[in-house]
Protein backbone atom coordinates (compact mmCIF):
# COMPACT_ATOMS: atom_id res chain seq x y z
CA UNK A 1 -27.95 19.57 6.36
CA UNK A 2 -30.37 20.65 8.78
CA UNK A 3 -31.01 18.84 12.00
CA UNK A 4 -34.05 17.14 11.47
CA UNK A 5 -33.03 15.86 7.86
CA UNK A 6 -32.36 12.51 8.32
CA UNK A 7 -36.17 11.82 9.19
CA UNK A 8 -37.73 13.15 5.90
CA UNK A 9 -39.30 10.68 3.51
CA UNK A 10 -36.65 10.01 0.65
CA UNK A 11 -37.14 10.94 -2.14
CA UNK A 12 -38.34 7.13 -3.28
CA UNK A 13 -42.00 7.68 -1.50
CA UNK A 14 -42.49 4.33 -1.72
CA UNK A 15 -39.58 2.82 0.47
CA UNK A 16 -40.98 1.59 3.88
CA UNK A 17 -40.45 3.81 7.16
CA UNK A 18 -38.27 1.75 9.10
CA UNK A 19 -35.59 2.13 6.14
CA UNK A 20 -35.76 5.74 6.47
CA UNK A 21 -32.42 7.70 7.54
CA UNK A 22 -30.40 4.60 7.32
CA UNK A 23 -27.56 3.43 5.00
CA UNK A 24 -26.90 0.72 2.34
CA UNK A 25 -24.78 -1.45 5.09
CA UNK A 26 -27.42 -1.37 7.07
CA UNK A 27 -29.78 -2.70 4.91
CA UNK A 28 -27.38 -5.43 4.42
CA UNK A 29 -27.19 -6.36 7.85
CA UNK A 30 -23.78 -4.90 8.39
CA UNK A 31 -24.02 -3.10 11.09
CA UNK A 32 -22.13 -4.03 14.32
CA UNK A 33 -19.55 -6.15 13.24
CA UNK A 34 -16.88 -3.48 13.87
CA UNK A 35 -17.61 -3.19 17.31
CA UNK A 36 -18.23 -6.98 17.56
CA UNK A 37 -14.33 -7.32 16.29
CA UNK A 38 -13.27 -4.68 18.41
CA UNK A 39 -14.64 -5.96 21.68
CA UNK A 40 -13.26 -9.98 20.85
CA UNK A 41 -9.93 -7.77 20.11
CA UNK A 42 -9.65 -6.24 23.34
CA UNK A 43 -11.01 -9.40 25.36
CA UNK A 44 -8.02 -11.74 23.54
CA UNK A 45 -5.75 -8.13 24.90
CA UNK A 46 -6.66 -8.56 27.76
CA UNK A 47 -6.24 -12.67 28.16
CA UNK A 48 -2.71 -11.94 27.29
CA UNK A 49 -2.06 -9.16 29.33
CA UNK A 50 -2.96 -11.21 32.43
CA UNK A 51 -0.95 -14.25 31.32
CA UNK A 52 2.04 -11.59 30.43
CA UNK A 53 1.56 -10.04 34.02
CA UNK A 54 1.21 -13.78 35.62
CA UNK A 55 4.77 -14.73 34.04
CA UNK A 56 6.25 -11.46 34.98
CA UNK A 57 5.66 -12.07 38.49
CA UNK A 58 6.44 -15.53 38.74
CA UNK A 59 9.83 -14.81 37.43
CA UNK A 60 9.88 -11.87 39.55
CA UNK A 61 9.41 -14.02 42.47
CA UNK A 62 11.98 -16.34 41.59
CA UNK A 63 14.73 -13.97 41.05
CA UNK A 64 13.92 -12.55 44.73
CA UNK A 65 14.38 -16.39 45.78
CA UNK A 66 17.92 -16.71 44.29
CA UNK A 67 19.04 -13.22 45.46
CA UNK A 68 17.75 -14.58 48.95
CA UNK A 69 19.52 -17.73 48.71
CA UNK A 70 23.09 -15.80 48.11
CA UNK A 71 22.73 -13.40 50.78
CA UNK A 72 21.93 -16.27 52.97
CA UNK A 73 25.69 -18.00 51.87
CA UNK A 74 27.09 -14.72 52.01
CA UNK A 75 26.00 -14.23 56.00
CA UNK A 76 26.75 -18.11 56.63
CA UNK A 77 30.05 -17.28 55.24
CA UNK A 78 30.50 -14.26 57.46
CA UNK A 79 29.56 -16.03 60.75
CA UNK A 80 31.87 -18.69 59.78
CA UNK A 81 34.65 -16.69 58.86
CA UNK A 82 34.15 -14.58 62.19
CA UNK A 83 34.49 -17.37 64.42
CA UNK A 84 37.38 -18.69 62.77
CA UNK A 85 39.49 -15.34 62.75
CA UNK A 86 38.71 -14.49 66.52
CA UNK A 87 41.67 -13.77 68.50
CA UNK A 88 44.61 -16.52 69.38
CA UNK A 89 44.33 -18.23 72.34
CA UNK A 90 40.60 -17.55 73.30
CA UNK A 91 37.05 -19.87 72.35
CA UNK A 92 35.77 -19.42 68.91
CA UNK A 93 32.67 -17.58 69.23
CA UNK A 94 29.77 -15.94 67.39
CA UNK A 95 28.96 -11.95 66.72
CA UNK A 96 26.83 -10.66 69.27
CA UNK A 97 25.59 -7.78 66.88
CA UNK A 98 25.52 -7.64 62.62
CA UNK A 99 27.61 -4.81 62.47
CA UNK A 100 30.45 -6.71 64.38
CA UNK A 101 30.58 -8.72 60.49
CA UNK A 102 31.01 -5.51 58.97
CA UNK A 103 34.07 -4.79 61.59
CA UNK A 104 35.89 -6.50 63.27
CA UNK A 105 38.23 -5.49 65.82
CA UNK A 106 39.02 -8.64 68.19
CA UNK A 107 42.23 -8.79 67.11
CA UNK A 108 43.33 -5.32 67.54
CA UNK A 109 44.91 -3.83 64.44
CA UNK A 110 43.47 -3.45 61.27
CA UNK A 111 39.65 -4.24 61.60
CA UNK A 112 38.53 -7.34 59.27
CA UNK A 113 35.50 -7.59 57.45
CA UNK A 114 33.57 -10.69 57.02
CA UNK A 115 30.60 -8.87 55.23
CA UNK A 116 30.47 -6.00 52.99
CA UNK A 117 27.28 -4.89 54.14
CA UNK A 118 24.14 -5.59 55.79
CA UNK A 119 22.07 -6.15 52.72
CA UNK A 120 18.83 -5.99 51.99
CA UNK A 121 15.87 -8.31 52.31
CA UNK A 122 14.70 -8.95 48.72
CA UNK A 123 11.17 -9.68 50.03
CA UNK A 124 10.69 -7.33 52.63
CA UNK A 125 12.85 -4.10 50.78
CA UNK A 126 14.57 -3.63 54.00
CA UNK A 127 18.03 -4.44 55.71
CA UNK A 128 16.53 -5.93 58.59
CA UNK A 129 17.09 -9.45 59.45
CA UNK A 130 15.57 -12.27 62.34
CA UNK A 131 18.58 -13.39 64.10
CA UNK A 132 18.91 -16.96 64.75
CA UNK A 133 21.09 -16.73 68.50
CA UNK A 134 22.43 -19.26 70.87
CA UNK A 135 23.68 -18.05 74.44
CA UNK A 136 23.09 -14.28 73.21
CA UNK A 137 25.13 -14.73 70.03
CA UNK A 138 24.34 -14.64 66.31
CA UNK A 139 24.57 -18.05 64.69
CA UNK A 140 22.23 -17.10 61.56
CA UNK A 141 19.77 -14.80 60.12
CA UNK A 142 16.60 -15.66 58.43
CA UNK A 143 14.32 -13.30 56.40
CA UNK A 144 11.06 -11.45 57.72
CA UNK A 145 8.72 -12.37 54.86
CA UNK A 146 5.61 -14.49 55.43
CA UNK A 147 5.66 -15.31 51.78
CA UNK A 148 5.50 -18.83 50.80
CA UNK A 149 7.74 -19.93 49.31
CA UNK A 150 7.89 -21.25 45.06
CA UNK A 151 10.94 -23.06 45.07
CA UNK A 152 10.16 -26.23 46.47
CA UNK A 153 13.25 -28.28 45.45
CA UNK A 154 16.83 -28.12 44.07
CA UNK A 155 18.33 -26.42 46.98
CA UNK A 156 22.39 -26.94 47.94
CA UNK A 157 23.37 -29.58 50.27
CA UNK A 158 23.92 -26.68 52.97
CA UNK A 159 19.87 -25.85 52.89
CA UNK A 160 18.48 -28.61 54.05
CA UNK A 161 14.80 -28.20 55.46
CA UNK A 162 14.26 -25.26 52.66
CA UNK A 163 11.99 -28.30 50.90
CA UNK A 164 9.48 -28.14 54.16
CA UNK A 165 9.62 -24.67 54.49
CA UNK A 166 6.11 -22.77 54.53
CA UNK A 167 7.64 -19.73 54.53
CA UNK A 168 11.11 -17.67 53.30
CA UNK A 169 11.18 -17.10 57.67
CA UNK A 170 11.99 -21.19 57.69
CA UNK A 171 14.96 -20.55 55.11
CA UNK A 172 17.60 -19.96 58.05
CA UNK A 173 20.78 -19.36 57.13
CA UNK A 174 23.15 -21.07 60.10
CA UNK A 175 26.94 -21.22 60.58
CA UNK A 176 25.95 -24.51 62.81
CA UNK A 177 22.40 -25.79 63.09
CA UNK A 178 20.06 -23.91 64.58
CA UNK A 179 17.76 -24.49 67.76
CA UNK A 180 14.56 -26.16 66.62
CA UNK A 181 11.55 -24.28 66.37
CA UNK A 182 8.03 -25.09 68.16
């Protein structure tokens, strides 16, 4: 077929110009349905893609919050259990550093570890911590994040003030309550 084909007269002389070059579905008024279809197709794609996405990150989020939450009890544990294993005779007292939770050697002998590890922030990526001290001494840790936070209620009994909390940096984790904020 040569290039300019399509714009001869058919062979019927008598059918009108504006039906010249063009097919039986477009004489039936056909044409553009496909790509009618296709574009409502990817529109309702792309409605659930955003919902998926939406849901993926709200569950996301919430996973972070309960990973949070049991680092948290797994310092406040730590900063209890340091100040009760201190050596005999002297004050209980707090760890002046994190790595003192990691080992301890107060009591001479084999060092005792109240924490594992310093673990990492699940909002921030990063083992880095705000320490909550009193007279130069660790009494809890709190996270970096300015998030705000989803979880709004169902907290332990232990987490009180997590329900007012505008951000995860008002979850504080605390052996004993912490100084008051202004």
């Amino acid at each position: 077929m040569r290039r300019f084909d399509r714009y001869r007269m058919p062979h019927d002389a008598g059918a009108p110009l504006a039906l010249v070059g063009r097919t039986s579905a477009h004489r039936r008024g056909e044409c553009g349905w496909a790509y009618l279809w296709t574009l409502l197709f990817a529109l309702s794609l792309s409605v659930a893609a955003t919902s998926a996405a939406r849901t993926y990150a709200s569950a996301l989020k919430h996973y972070k919050e309960q990973e949070l939450r049991s680092i948290g009890r797994q310092f406040r544990a730590a900063l209890a259990s340091y100040e009760r294993h201190g050596p005999s005779g002297q004050p209980p007292m707090q760890p002046a550093r994190l790595e003192e939770l990691l080992e301890d050697r107060r009591a001479g002998g084999e060092p005792r570890r109240h924490l594992r590890k310093v673990f990492v922030d699940p909002f921030t990526g990063q083992a880095q911590w705000a320490l909550v001290r009193r007279n130069g001494r660790i009494i809890g840790v709190h996270s970096l994040s300015q998030q705000t936070p989803a979880m709004r209620h169902g907290f332990e009994p232990d987490e009180g003030g997590f329900e007012r909390a505008m951000t995860y940096q008002d979850w504080i984790f605390a052996n004993e309550p912490p100084p008051r904020r202004q």
